[in-house]
PDB file of N, CA and C in Angstrom:
ATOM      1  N   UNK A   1     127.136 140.952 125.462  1.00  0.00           N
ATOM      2  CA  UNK A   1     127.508 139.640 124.945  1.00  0.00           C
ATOM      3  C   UNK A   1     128.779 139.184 125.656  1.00  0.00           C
ATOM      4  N   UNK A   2     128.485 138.150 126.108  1.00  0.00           N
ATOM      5  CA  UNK A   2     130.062 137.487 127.334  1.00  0.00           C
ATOM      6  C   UNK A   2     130.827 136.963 125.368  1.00  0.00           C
ATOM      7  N   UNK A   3     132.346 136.919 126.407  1.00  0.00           N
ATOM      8  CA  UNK A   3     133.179 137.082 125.275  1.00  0.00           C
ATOM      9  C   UNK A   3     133.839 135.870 125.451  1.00  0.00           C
ATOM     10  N   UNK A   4     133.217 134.943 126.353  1.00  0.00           N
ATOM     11  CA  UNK A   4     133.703 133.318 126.161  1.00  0.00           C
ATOM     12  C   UNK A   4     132.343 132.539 126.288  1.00  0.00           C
ATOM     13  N   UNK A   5     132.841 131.778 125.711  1.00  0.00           N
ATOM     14  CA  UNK A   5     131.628 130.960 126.152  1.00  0.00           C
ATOM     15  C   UNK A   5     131.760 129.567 126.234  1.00  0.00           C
ATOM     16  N   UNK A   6     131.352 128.806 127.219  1.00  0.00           N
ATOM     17  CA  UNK A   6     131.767 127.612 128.007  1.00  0.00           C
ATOM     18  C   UNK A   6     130.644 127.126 127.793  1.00  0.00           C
ATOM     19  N   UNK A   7     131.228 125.656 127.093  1.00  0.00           N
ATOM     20  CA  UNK A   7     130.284 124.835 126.476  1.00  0.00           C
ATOM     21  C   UNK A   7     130.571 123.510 127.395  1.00  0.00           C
ATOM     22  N   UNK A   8     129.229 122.534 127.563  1.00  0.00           N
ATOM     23  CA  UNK A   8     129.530 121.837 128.400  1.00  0.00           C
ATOM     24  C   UNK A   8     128.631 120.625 127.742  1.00  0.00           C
ATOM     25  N   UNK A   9     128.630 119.330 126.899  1.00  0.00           N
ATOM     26  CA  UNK A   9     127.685 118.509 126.478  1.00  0.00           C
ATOM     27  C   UNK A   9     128.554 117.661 128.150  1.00  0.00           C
ATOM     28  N   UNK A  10     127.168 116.659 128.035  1.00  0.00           N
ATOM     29  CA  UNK A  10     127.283 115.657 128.989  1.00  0.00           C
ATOM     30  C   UNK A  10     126.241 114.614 128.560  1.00  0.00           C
ATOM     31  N   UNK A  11     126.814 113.652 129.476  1.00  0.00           N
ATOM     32  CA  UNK A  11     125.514 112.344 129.000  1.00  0.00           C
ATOM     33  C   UNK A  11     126.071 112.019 130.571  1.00  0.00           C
ATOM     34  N   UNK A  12     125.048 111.548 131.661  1.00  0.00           N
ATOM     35  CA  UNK A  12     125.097 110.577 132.599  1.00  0.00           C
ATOM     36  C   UNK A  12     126.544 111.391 132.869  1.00  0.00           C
ATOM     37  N   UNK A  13     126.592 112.505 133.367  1.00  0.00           N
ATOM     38  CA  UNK A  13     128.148 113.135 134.257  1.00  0.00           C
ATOM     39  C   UNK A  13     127.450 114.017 135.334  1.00  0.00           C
ATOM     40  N   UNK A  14     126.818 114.076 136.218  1.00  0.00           N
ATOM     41  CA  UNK A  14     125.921 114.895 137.003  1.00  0.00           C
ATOM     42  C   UNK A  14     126.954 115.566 137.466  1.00  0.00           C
ATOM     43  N   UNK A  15     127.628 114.718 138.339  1.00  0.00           N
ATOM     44  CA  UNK A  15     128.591 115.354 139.787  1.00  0.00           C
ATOM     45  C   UNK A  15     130.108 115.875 138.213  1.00  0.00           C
ATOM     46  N   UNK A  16     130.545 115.528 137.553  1.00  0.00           N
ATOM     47  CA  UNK A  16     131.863 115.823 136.800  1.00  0.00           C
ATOM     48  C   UNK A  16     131.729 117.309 136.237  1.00  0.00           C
ATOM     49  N   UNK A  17     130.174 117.369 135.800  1.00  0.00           N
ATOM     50  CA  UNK A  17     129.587 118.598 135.194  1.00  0.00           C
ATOM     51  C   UNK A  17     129.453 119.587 135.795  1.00  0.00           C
ATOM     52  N   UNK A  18     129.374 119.086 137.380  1.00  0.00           N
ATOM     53  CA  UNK A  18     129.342 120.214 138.312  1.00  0.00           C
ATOM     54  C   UNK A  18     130.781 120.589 138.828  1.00  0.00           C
ATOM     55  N   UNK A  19     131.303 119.683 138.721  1.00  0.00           N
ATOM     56  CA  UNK A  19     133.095 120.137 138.958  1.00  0.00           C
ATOM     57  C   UNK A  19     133.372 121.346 138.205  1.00  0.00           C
ATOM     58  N   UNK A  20     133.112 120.751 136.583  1.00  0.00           N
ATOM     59  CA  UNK A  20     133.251 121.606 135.471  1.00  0.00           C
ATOM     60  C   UNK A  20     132.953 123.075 135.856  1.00  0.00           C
ATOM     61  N   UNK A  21     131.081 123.213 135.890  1.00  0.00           N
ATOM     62  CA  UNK A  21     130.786 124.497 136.162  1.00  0.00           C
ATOM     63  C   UNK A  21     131.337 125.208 137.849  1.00  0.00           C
ATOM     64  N   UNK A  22     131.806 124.742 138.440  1.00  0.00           N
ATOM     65  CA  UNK A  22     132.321 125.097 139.856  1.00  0.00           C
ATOM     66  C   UNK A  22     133.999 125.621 139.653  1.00  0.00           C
ATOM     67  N   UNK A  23     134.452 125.046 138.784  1.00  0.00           N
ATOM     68  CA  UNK A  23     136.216 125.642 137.934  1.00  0.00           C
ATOM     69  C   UNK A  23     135.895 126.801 137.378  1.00  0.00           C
ATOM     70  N   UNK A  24     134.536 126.717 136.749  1.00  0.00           N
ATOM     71  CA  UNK A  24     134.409 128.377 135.666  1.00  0.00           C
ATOM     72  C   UNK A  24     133.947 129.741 136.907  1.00  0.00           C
ATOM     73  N   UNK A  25     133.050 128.562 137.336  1.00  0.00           N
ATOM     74  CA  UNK A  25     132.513 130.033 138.280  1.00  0.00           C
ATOM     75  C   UNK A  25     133.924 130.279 139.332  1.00  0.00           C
ATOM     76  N   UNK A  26     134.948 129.777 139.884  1.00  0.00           N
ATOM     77  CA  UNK A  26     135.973 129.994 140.803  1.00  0.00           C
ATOM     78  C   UNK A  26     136.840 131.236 139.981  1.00  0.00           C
ATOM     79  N   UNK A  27     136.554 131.330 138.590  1.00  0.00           N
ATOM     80  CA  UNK A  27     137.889 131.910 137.802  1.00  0.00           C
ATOM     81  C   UNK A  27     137.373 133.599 138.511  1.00  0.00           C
ATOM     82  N   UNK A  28     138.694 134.266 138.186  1.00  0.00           N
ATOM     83  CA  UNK A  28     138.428 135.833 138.746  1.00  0.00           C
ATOM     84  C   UNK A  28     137.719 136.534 137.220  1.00  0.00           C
ATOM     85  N   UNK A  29     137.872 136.013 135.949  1.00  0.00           N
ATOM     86  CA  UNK A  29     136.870 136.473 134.426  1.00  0.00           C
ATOM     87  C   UNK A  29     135.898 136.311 134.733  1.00  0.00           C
ATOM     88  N   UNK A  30     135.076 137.507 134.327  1.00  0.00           N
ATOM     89  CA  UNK A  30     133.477 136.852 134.477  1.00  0.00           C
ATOM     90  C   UNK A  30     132.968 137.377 133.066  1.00  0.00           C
ATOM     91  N   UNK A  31     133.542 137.557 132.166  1.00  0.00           N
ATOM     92  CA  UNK A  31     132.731 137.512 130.734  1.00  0.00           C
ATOM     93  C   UNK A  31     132.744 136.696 130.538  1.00  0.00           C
ATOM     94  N   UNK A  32     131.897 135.394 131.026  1.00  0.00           N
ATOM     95  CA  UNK A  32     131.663 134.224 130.003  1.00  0.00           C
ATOM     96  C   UNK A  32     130.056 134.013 130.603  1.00  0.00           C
ATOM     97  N   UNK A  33     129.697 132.954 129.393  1.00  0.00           N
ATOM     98  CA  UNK A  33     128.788 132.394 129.518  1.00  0.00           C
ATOM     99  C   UNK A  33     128.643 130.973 129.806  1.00  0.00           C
ATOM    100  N   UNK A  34     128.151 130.087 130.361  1.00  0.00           N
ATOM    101  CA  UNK A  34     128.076 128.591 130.478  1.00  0.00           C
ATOM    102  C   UNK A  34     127.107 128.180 129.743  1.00  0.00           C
ATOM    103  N   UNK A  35     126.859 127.069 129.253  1.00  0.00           N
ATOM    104  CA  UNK A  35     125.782 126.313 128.589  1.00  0.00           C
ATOM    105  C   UNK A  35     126.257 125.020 128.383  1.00  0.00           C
ATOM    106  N   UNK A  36     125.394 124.364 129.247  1.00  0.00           N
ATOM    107  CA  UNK A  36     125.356 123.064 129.158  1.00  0.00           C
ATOM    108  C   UNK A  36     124.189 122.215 128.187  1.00  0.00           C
ATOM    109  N   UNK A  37     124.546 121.188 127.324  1.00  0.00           N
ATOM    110  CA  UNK A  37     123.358 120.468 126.654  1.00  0.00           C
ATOM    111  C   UNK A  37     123.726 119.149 127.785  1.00  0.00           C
ATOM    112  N   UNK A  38     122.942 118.444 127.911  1.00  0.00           N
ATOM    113  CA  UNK A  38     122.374 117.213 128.383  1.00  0.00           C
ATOM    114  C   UNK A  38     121.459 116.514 127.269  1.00  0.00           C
ATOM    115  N   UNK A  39     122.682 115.231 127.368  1.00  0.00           N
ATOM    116  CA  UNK A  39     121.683 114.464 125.836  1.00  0.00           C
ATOM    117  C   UNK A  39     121.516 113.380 126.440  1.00  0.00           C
ATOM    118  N   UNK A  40     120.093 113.576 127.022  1.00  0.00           N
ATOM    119  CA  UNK A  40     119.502 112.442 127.125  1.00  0.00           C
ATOM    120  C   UNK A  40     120.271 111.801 128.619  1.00  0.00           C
ATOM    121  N   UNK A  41     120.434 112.468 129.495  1.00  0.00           N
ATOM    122  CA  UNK A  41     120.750 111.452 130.705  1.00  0.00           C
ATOM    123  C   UNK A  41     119.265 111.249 131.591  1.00  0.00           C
ATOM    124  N   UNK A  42     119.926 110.575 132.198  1.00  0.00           N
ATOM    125  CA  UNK A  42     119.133 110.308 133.211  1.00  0.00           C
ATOM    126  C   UNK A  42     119.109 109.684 134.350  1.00  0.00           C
ATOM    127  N   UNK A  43     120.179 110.454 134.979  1.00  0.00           N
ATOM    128  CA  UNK A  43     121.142 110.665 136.001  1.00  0.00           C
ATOM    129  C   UNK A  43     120.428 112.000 136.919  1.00  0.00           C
ATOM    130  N   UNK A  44     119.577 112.398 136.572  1.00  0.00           N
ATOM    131  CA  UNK A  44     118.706 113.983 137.037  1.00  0.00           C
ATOM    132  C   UNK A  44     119.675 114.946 136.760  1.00  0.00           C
ATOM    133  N   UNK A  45     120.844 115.229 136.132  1.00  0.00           N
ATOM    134  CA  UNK A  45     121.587 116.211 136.293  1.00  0.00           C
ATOM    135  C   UNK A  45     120.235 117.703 136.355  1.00  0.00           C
ATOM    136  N   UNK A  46     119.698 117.642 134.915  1.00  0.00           N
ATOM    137  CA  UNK A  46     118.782 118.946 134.907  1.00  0.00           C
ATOM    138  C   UNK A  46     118.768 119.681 136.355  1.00  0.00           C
ATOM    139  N   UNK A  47     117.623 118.684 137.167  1.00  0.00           N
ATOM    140  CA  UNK A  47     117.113 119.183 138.663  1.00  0.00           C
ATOM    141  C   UNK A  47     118.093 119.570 139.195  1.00  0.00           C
ATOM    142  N   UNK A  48     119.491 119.012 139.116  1.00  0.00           N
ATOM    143  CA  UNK A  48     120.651 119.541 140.406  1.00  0.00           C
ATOM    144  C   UNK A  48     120.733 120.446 139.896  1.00  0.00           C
ATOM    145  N   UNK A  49     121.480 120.696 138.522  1.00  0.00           N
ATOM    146  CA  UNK A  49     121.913 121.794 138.174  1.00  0.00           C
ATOM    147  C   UNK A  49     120.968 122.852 138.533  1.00  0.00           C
ATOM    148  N   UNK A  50     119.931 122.774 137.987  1.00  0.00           N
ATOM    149  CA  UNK A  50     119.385 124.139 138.312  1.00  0.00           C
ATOM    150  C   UNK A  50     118.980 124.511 139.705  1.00  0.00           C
ATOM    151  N   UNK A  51     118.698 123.476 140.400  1.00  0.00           N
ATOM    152  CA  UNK A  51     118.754 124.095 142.199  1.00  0.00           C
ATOM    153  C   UNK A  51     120.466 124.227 142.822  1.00  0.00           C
ATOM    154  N   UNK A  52     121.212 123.957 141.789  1.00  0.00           N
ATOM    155  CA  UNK A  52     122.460 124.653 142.205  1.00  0.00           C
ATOM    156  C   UNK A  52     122.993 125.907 141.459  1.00  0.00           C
ATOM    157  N   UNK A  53     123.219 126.092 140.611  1.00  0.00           N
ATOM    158  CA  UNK A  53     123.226 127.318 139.973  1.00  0.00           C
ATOM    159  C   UNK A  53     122.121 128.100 139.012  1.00  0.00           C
ATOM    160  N   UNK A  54     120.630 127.648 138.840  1.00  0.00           N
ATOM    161  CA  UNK A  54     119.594 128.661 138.772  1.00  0.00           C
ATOM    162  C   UNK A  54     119.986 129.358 137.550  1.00  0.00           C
ATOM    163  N   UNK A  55     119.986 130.808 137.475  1.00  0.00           N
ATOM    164  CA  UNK A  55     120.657 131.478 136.324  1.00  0.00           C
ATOM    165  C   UNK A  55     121.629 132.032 136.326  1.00  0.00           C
ATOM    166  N   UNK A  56     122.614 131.290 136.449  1.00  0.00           N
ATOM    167  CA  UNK A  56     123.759 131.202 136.473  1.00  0.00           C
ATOM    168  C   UNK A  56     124.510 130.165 135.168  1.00  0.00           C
ATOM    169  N   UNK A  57     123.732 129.761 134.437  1.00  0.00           N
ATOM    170  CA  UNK A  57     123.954 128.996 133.491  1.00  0.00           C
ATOM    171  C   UNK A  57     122.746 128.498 132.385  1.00  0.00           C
ATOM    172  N   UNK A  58     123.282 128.031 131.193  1.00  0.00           N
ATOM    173  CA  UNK A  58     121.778 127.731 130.340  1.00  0.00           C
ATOM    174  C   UNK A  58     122.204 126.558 130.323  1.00  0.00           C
ATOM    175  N   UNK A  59     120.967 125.541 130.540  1.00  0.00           N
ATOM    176  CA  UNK A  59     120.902 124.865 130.656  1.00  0.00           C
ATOM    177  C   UNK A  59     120.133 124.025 129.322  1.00  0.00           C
ATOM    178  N   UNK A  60     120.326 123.248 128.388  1.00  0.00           N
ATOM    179  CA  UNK A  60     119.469 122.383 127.262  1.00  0.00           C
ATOM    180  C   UNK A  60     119.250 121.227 127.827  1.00  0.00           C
ATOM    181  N   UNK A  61     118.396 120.206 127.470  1.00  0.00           N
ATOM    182  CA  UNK A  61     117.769 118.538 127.408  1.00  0.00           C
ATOM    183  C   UNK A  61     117.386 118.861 126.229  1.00  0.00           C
ATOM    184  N   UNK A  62     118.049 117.450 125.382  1.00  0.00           N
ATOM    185  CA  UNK A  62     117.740 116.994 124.153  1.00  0.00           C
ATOM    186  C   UNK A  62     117.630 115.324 124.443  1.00  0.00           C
ATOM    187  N   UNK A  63     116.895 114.754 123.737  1.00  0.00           N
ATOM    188  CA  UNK A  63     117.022 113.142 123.334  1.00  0.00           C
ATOM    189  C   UNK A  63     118.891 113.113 123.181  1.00  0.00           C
ATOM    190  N   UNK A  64     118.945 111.507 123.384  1.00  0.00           N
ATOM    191  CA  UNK A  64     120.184 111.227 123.177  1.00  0.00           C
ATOM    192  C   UNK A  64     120.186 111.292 121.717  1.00  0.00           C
ATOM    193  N   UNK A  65     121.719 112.187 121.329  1.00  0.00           N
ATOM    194  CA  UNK A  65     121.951 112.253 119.870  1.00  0.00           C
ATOM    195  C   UNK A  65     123.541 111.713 119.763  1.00  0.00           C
ATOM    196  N   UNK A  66     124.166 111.792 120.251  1.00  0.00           N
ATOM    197  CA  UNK A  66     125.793 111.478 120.395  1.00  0.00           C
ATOM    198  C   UNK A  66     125.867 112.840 120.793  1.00  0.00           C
ATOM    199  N   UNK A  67     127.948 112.750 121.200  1.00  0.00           N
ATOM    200  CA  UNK A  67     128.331 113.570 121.359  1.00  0.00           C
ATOM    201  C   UNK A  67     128.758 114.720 120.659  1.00  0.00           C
ATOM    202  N   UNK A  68     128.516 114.707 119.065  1.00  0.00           N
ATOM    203  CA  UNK A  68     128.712 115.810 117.895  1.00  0.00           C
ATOM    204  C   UNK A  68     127.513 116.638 118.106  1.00  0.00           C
ATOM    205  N   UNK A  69     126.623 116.151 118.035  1.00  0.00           N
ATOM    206  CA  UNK A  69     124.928 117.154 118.259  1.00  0.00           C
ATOM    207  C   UNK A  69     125.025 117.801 119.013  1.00  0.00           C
ATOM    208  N   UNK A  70     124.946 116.976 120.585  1.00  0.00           N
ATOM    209  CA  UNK A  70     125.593 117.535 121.935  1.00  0.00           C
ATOM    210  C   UNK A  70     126.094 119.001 121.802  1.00  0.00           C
ATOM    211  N   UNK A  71     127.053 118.964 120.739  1.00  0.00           N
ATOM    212  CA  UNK A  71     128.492 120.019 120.877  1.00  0.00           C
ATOM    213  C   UNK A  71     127.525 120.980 119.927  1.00  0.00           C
ATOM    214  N   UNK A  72     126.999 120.477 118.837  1.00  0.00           N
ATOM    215  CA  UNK A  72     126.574 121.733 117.494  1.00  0.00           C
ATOM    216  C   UNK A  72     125.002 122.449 118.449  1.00  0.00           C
ATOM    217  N   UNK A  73     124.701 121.307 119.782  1.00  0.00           N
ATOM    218  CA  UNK A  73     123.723 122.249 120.230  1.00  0.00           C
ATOM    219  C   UNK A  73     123.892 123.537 121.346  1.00  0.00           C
ATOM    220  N   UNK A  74     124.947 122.430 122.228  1.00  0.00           N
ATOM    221  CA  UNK A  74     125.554 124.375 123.039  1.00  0.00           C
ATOM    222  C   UNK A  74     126.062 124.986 122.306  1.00  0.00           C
ATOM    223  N   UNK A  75     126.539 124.947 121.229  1.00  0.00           N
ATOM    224  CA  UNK A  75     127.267 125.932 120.331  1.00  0.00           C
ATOM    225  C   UNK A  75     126.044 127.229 120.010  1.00  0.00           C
ATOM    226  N   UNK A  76     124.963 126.186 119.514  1.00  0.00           N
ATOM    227  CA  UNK A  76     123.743 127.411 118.663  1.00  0.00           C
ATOM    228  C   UNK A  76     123.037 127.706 119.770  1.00  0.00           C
ATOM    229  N   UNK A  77     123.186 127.348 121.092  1.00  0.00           N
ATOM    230  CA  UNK A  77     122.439 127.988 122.597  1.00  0.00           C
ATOM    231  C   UNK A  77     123.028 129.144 122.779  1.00  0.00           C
ATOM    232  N   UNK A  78     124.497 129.148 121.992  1.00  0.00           N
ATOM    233  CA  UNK A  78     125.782 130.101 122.979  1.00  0.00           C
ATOM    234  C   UNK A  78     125.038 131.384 122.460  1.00  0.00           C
ATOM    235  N   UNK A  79     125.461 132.368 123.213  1.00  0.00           N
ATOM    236  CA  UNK A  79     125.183 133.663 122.672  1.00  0.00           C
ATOM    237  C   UNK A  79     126.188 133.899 121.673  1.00  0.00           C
ATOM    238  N   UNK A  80     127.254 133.440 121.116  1.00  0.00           N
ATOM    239  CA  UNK A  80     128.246 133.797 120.204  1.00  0.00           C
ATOM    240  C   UNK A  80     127.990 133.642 118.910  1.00  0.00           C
TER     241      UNK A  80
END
């Protein structure tokens, strides 16, 4: 069980999200986990992300819910 876990909601942030996950993966810690929800863009983030980091991260798509759902859904993705 990673002992952080990096939560990432987004709506329509493709390239910001990838900044995001590109800061976590640079750190010298590697007990963490990433998980990103995506609510509802449609911006393609999904496709990049995963032909850029693969399993290297979990990835969710949900319908747009706001940004509270967003958050209560990487939370219950997290392994924590």
């Amino acid at each position: 069980m990673p002992k952080v876990s990096v939560v990432i909601p987004a709506y329509n942030r493709r390239d910001y999200v990838q900044e995001a996950i590109n800061s976590v993966l640079a750190q010298t810690y590697t007990e963490y986990e990433i998980v990103v929800v995506d609510d509802g863009s449609t911006d393609g983030a999904g496709e990049a992300l995963a032909a850029r980091y693969g399993h290297r991260l979990r990835f969710v798509w949900q319908e747009n819910q706001g940004e509270s759902v967003a958050w209560n859904s990487a939370l219950e993705a997290s392994d924590r």
